[in-house]
N, C-alpha and C. Protein backbone atom coordinates (compact mmCIF):
# COMPACT_ATOMS: atom_id res chain seq x y z
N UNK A 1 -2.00 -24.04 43.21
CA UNK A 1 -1.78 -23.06 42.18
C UNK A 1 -2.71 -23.38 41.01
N UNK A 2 -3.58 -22.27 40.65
CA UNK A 2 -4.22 -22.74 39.57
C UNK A 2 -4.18 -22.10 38.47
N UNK A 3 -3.89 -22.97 37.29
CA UNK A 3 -3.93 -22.22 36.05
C UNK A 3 -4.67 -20.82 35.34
N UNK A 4 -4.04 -19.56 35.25
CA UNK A 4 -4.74 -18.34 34.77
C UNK A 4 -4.47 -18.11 33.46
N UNK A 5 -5.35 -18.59 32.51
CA UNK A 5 -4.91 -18.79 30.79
C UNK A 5 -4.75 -17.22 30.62
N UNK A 6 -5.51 -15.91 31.19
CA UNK A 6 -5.11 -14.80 31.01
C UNK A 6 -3.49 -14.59 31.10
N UNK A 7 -2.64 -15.62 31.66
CA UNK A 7 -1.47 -15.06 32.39
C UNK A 7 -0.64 -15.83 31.22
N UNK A 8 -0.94 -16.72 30.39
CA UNK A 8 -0.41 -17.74 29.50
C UNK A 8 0.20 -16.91 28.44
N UNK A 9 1.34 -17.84 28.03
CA UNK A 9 2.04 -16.79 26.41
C UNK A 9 1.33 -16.92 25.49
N UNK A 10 0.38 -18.08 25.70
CA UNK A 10 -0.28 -17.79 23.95
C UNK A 10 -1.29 -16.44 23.66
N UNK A 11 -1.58 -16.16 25.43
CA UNK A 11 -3.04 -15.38 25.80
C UNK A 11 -2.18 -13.62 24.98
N UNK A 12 -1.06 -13.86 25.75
CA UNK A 12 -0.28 -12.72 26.05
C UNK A 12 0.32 -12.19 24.46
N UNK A 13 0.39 -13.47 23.76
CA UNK A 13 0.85 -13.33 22.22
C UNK A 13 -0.78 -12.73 21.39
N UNK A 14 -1.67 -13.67 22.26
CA UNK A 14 -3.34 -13.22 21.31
C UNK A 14 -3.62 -12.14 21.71
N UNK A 15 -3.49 -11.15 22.48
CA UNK A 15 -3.91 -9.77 22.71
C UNK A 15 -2.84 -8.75 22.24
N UNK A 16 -1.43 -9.27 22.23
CA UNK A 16 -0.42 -8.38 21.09
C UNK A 16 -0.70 -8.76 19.74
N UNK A 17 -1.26 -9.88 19.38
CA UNK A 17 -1.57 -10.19 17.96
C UNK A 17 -2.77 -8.74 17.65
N UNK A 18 -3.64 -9.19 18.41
CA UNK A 18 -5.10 -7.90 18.11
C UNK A 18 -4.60 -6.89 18.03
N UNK A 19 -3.64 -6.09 19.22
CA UNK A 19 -3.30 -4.93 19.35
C UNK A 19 -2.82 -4.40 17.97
N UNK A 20 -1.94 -5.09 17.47
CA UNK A 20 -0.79 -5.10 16.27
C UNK A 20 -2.04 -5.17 14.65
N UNK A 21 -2.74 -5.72 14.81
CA UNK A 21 -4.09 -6.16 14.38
C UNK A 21 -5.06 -4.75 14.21
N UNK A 22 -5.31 -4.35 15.10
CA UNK A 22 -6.00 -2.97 15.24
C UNK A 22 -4.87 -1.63 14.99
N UNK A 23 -3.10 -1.78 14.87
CA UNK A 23 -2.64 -0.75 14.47
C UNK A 23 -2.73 -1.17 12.99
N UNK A 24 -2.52 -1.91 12.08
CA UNK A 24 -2.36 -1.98 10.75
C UNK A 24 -3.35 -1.57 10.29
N UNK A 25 -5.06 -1.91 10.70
CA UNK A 25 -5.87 -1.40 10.05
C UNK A 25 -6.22 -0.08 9.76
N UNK A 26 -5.23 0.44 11.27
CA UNK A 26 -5.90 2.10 11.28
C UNK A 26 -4.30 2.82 10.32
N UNK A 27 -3.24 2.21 10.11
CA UNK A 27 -2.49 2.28 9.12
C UNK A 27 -2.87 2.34 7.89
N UNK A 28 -3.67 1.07 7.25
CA UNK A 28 -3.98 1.19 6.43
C UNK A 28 -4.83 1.98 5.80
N UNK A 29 -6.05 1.95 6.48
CA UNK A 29 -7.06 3.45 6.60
C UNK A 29 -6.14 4.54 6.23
N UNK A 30 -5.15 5.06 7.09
CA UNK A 30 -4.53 6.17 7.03
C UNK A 30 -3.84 6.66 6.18
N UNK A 31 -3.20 5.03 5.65
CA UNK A 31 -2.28 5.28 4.16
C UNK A 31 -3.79 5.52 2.69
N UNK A 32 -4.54 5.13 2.82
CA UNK A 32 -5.62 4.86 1.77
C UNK A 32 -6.50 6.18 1.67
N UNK A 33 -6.50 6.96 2.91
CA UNK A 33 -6.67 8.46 3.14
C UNK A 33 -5.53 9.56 2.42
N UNK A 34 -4.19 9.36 2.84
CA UNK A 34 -3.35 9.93 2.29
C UNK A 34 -2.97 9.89 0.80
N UNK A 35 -3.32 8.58 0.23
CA UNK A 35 -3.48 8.42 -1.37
C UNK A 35 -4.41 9.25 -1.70
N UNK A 36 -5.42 8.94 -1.35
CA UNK A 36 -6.59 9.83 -2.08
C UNK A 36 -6.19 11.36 -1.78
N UNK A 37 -5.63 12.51 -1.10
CA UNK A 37 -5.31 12.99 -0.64
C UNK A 37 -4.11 13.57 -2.20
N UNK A 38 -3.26 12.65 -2.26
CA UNK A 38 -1.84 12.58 -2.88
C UNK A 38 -2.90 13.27 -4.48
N UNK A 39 -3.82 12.15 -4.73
CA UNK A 39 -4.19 12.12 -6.12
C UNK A 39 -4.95 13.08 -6.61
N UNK A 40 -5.60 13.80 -5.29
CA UNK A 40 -7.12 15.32 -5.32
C UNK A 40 -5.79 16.10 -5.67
N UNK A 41 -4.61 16.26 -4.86
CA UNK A 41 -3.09 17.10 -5.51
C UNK A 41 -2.88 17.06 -6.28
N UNK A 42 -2.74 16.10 -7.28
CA UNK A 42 -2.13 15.91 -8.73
C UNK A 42 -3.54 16.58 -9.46
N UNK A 43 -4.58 16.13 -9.21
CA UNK A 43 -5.80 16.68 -10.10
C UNK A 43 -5.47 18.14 -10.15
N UNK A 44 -5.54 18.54 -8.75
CA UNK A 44 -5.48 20.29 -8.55
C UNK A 44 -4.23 20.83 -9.41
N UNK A 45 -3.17 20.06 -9.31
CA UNK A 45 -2.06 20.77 -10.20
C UNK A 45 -1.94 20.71 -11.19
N UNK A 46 -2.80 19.45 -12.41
CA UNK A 46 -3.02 19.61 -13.61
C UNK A 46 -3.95 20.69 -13.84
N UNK A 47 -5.09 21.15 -12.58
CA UNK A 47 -5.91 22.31 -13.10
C UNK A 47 -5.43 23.92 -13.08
N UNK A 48 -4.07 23.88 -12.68
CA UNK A 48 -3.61 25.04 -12.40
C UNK A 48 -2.31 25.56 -13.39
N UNK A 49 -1.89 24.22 -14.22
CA UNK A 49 -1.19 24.48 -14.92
C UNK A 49 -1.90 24.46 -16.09
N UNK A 50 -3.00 23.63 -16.05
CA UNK A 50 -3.73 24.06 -17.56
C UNK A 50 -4.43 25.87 -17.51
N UNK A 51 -4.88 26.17 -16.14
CA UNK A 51 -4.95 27.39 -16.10
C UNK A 51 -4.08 28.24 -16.56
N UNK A 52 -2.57 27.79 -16.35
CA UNK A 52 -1.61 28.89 -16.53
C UNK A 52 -1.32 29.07 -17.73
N UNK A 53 -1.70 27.60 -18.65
CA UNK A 53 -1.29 27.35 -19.90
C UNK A 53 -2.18 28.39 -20.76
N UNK A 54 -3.57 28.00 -20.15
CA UNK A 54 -4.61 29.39 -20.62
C UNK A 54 -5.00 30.50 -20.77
N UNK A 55 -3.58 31.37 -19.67
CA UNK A 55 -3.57 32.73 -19.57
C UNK A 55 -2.32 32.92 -20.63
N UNK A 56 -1.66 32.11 -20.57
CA UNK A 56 -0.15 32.30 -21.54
C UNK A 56 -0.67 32.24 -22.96
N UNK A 57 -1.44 31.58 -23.16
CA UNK A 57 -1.93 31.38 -24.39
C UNK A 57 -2.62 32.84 -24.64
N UNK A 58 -3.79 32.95 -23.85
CA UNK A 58 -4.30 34.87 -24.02
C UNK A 58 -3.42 35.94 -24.02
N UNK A 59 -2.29 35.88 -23.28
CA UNK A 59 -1.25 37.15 -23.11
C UNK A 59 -0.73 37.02 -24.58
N UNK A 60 -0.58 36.21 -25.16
CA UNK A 60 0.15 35.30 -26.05
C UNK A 60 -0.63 36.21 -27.71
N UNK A 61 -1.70 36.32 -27.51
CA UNK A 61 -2.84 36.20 -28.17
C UNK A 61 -3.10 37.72 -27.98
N UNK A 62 -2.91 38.50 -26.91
CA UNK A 62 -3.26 39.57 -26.30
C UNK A 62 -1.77 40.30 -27.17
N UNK A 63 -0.54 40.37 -27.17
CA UNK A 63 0.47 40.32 -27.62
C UNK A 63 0.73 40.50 -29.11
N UNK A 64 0.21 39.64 -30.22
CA UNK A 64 -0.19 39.60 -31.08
C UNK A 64 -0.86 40.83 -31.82
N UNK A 65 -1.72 40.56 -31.07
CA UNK A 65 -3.09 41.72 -31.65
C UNK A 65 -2.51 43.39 -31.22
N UNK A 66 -1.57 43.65 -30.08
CA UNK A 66 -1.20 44.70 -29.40
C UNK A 66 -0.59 45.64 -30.63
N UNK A 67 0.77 43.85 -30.85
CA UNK A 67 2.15 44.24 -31.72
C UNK A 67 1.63 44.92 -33.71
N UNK A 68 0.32 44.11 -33.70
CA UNK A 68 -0.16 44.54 -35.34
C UNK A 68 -0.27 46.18 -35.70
C-alpha cells in the first residue's frame, strides 16, 4: 500500500482551504461592487432631490409673481 498525499486530510483540508479562499475573494469583490453601487444611489438621490428642491423653489417663485 502506498502512500497517496492527494488522498491525505491535510491535502483534502488544502484544497477546501483554496476553494473557501477563492469564494471570499469573489465575495469580497462582490460586496466592494455593491458599495460602490449603494453610494452612485445616494449621489443620484441627493441629485434628484436637489432637483426637486429647484423646481419647488421656481413654482414657489412662479407663484409669487402670478399672486402680485
Amino acid at each position: 500500500m502506498t502512500d497517496n498525499h492527494e488522498d491525505s486530510n491535510a491535502e483534502i483540508y488544502r484544497r477546501q482551504l483554496l476553494t473557501l479562499a477563492d469564494k471570499v475573494a469573489m465575495l469580497e469583490s462582490t460586496v466592494h461592487e455593491l458599495q460602490g453601487q449603494v453610494q452612485q444611489g445616494y449621489i443620484r438621490i441627493q441629485e434628484l432631490v436637489n432637483e426637486r428642491d429647484q423646481e419647488r423653489h421656481r413654482n414657489d417663485q412662479f407663484l409669487k409673481i402670478y399672486q402680485e
